[in-house]
Protein backbone atom coordinates (compact mmCIF):
# COMPACT_ATOMS: atom_id res chain seq x y z
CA UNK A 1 52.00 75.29 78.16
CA UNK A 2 48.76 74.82 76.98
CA UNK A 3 47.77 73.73 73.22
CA UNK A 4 46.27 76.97 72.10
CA UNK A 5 48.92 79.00 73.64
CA UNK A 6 51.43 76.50 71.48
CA UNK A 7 49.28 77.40 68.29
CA UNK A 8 49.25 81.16 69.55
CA UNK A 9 52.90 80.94 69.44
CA UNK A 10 53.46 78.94 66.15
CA UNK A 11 51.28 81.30 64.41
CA UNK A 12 53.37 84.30 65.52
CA UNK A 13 56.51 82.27 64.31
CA UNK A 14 54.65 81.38 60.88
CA UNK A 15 53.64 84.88 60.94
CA UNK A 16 57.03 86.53 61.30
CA UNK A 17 58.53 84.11 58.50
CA UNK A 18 55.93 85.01 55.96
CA UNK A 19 56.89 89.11 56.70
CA UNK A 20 60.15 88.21 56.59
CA UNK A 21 60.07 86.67 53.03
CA UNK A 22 57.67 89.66 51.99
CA UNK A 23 60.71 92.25 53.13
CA UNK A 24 63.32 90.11 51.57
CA UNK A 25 61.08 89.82 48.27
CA UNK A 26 60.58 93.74 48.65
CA UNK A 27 64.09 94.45 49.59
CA UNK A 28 65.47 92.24 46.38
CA UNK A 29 62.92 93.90 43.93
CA UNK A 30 63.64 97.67 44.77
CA UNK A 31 67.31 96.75 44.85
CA UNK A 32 67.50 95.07 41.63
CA UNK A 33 68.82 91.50 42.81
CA UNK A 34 67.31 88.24 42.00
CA UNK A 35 65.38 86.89 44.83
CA UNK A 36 66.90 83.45 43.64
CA UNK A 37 70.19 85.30 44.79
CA UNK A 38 68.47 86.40 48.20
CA UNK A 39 67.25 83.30 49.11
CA UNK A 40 71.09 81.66 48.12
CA UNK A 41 72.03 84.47 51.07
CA UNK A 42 69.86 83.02 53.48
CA UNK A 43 70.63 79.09 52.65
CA UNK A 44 74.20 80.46 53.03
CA UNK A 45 73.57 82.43 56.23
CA UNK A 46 71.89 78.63 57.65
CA UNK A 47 75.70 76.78 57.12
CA UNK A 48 77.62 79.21 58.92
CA UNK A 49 75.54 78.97 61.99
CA UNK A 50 78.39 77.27 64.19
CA UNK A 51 77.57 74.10 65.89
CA UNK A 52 77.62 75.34 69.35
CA UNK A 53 74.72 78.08 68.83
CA UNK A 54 72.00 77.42 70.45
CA UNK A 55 68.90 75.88 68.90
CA UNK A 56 71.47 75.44 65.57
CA UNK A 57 69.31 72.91 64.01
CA UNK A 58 66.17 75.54 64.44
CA UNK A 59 67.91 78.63 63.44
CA UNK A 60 68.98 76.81 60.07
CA UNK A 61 65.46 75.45 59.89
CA UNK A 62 64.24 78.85 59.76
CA UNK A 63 66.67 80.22 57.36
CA UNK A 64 65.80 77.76 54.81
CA UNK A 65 62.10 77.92 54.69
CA UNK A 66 62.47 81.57 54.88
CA UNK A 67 64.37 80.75 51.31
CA UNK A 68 61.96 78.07 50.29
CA UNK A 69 59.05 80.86 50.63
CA UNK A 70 60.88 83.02 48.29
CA UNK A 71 61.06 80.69 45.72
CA UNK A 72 57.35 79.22 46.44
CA UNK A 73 55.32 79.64 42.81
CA UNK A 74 53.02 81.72 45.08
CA UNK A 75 55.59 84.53 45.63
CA UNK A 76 55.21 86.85 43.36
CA UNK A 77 52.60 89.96 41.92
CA UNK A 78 50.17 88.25 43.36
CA UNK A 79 51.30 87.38 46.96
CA UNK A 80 52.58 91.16 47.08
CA UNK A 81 48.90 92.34 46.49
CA UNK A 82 47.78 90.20 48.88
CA UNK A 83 50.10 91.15 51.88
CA UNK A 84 49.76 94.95 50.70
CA UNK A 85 46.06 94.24 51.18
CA UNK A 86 46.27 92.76 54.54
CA UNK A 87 48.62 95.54 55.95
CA UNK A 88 46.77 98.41 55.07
C-alpha cells in the first residue's frame, strides 16, 4: 500500500467518524436526550465488544473517540452550521 493511498484511507475513516458524531449529535437533539447520555451509549457499546472480535482493540478505539467528539467543546451550534454548510 502506498502512503497516499494510507492517507486516502485514514481520511475516509476520519471522515466517517466525524458524520457519525454529527448523526448521533442530530439524532440526540431531535430526540430530546443528552448527548452526554449518547456518548455514555457508545463508551458502553466499546466494553461489550467480546475479546474474540476481530480488530477488538480498534472497534473500541473507534467507539470512544466517536464519544470523545461528542463531548469536544467544538460540538455544538457551531459545528452543526458548519457540517450543514459543507453538505449542502
Amino acid at each position: 500500500m502506498t502512503e497516499n493511498e494510507l492517507k486516502a484511507i485514514s481520511g475516509l475513516i476520519a471522515g466517517m467518524q466525524l458524520a457519525i458524531v454529527h448523526l448521533a449529535n442530530i439524532t440526540a437533539d431531535n430526540n430530546g436526550l443528552s448527548r452526554e447520555d449518547v456518548a455514555s451509549s457508545f463508551e458502553t457499546t466499546a466494553e461489550l465488544v467480546p475479546k474474540e472480535a476481530n480488530n477488538q482493540a480498534v472497534m473500541q478505539l473507534v467507539l470512544r473517540q466517536i464519544a470523545s467528539g461528542m463531548r469536544s467543546p467544538v460540538v455544538g451550534a457551531e459545528y452543526d452550521a458548519l457540517i450543514s454548510r459543507l453538505l449542502h
